[in-house]
N, C-alpha and C. Protein backbone atom coordinates (compact mmCIF):
# COMPACT_ATOMS: atom_id res chain seq x y z
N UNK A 1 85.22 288.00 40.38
CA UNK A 1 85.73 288.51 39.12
C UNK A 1 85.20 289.93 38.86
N UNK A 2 83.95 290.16 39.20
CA UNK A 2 83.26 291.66 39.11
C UNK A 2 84.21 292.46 39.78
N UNK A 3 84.57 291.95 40.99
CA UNK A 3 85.17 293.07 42.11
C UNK A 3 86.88 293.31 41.24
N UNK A 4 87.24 292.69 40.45
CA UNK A 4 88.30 292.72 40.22
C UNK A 4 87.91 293.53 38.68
N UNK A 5 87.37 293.36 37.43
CA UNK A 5 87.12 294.29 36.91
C UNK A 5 86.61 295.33 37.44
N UNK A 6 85.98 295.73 38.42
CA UNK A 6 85.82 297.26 38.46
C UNK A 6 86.76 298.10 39.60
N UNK A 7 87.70 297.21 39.28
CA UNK A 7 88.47 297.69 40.34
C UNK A 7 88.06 297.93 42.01
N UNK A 8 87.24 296.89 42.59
CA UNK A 8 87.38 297.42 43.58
C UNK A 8 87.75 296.23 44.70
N UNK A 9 88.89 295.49 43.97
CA UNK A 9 89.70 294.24 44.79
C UNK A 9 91.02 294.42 43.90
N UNK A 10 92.06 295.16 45.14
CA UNK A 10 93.00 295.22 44.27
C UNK A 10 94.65 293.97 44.10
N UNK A 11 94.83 294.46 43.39
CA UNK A 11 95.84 293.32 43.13
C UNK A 11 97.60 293.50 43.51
N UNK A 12 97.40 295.01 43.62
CA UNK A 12 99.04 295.74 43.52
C UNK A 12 99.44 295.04 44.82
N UNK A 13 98.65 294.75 46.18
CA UNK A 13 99.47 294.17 47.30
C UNK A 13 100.34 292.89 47.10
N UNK A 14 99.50 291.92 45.96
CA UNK A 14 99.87 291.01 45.85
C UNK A 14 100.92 290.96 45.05
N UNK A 15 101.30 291.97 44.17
CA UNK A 15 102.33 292.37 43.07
C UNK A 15 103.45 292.68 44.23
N UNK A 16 103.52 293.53 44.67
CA UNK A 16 104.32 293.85 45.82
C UNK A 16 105.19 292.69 46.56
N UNK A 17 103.98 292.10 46.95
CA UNK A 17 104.65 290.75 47.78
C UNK A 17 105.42 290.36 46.87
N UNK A 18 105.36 289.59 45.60
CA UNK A 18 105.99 289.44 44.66
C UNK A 18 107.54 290.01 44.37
N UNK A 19 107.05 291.19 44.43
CA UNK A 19 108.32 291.89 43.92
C UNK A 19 109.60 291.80 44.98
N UNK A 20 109.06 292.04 46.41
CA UNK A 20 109.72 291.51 47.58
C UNK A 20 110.79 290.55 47.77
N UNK A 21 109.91 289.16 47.01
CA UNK A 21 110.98 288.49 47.09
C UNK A 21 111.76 288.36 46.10
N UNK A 22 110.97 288.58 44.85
CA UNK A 22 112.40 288.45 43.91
C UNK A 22 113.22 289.76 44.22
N UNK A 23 113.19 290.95 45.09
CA UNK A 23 114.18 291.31 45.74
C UNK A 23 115.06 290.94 46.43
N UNK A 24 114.47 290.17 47.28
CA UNK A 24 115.38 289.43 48.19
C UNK A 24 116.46 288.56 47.61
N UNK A 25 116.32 287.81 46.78
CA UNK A 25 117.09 286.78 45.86
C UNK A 25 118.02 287.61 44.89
N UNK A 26 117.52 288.72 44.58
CA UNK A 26 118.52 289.64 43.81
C UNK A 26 119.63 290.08 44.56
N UNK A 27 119.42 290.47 46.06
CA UNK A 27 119.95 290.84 47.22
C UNK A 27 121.16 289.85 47.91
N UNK A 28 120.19 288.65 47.98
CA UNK A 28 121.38 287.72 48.02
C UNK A 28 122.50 287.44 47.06
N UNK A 29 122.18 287.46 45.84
CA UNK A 29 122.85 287.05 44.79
C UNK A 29 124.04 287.94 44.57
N UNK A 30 123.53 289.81 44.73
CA UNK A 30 124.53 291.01 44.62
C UNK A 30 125.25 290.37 45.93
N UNK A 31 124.68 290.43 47.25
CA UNK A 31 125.54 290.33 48.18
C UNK A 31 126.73 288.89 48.39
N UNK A 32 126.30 288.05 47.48
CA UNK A 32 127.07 286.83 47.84
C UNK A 32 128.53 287.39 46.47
N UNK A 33 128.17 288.09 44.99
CA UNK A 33 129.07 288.38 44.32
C UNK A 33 130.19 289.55 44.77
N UNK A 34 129.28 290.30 45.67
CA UNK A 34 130.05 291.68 45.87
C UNK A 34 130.85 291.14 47.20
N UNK A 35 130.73 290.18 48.13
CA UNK A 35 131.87 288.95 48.51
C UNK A 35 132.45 288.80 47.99
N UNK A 36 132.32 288.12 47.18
CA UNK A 36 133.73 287.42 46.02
C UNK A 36 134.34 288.58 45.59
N UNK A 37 133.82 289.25 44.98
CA UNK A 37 134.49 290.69 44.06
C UNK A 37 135.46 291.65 45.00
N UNK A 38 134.88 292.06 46.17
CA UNK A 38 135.05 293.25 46.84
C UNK A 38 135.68 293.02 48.10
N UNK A 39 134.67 293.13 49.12
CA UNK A 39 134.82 292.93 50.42
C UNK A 39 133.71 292.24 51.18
N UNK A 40 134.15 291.17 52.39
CA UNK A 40 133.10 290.89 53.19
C UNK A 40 132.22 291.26 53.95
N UNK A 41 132.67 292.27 54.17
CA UNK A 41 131.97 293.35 55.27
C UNK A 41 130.99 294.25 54.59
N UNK A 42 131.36 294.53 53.15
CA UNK A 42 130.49 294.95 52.24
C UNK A 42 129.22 293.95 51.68
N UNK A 43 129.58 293.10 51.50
CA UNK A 43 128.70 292.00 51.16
C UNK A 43 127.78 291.39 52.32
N UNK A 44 128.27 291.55 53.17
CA UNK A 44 127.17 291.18 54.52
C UNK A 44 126.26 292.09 54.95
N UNK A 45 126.56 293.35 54.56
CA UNK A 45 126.37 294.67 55.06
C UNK A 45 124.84 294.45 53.61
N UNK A 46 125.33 294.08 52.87
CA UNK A 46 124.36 294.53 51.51
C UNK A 46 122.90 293.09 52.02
N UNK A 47 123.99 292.22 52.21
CA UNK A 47 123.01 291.07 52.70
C UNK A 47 122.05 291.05 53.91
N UNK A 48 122.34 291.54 54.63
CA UNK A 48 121.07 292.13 55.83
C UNK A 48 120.47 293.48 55.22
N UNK A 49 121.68 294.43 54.90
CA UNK A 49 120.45 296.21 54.79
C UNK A 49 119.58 295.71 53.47
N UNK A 50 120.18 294.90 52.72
CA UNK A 50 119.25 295.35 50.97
C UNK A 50 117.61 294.74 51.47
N UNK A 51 117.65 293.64 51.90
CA UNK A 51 116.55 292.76 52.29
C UNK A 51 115.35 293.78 53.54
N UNK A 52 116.13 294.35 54.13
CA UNK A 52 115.51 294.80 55.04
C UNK A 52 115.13 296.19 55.00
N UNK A 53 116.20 296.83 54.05
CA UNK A 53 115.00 298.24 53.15
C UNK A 53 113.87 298.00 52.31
N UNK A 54 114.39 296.89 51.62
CA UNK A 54 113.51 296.65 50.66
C UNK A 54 111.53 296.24 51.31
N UNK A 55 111.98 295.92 52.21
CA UNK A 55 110.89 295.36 53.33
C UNK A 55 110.26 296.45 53.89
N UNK A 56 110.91 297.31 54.08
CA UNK A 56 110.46 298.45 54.76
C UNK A 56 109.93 299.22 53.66
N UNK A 57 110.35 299.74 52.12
CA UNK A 57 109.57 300.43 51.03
C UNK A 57 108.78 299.02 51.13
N UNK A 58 108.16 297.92 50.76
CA UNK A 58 107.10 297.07 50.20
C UNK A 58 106.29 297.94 51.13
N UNK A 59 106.53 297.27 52.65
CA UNK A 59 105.43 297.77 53.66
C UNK A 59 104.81 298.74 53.50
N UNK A 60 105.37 299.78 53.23
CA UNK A 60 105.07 301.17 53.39
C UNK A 60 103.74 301.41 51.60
N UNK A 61 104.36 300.42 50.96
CA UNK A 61 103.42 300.96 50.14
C UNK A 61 102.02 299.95 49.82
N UNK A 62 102.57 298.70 51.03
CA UNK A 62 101.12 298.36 51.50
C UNK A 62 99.99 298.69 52.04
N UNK A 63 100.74 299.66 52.88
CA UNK A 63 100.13 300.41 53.66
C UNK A 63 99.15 301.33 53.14
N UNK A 64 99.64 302.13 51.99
CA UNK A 64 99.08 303.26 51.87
C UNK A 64 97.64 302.24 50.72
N UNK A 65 97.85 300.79 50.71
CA UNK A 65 96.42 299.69 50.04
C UNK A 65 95.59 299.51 50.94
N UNK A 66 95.90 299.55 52.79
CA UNK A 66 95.31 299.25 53.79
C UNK A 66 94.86 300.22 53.97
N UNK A 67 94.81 301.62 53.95
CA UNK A 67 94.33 302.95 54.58
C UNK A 67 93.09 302.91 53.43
N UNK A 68 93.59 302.55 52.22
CA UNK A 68 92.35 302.60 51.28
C UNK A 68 91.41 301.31 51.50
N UNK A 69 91.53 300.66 51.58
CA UNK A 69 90.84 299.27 52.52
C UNK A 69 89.96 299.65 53.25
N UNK A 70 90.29 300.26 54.23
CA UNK A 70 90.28 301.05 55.42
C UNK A 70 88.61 302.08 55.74
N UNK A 71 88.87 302.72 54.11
CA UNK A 71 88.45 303.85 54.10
C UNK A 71 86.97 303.49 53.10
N UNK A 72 87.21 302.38 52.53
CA UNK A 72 86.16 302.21 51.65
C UNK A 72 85.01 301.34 52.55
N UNK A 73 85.45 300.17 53.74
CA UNK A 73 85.01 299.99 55.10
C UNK A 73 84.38 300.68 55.79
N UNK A 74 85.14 301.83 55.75
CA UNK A 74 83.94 302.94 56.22
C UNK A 74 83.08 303.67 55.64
N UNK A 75 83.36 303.77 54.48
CA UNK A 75 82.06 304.45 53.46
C UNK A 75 80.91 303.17 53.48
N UNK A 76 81.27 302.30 53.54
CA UNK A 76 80.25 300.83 53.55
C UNK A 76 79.29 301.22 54.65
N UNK A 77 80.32 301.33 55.33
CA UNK A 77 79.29 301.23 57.07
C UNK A 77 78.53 302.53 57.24
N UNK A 78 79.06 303.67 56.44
CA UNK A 78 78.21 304.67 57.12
C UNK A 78 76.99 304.67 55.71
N UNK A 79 77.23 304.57 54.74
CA UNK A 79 76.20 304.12 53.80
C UNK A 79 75.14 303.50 53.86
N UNK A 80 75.77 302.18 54.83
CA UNK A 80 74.32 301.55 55.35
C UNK A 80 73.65 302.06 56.58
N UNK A 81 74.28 303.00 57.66
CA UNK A 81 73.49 303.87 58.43
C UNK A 81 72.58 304.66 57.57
N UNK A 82 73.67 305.59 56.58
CA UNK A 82 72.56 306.56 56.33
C UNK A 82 71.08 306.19 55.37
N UNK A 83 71.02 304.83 55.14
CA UNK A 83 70.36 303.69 54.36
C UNK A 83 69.03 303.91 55.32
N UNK A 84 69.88 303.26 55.94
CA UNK A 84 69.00 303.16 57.69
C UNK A 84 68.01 304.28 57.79
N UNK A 85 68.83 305.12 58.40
CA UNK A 85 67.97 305.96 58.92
C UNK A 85 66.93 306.41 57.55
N UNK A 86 67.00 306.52 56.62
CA UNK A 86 66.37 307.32 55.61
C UNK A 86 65.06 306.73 55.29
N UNK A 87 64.80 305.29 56.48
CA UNK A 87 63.71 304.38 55.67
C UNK A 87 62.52 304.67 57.10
């Protein structure tokens, strides 16, 4: 609970995931109406690309939670070198 008030366990990945899928279900839902409404080829087209952009922006802005992950991992580790050596 500490790590989460001071921000330093974050939560936005898990928001993300979230948001993902109720993308996906939105995706299906446009793509199964814009079938009925429009065209099939349009609606299939929406039903594979929407799901699979949408996948590709989540990732990408997971990513930029993992580089910070990443980076605070390494301030850890060299912190406790320079710990180290200083004693």
């Amino acid at each position: 609970m500490r790590d989460f008030i001071n921000f330093k366990k974050m939560i936005t990945p898990t928001i993300i995931a979230m948001i993902f899928w109720l993308g996906v279900i939105v995706c299906i839902i446009a793509g199964i109406k814009i079938i009925q409404e429009r065209s099939i080829q349009e609606g299939v087209a929406f039903l594979i690309l929407g799901p699979l952009v949408l996948r590709v922006i989540c990732e990408n802005l997971i990513i930029l939670f993992s580089i910070n992950a990443n980076l605070l991992d390494i301030k850890t580790i060299l912190k406790s070198q320079q710990d180290r050596e200083n004693q």
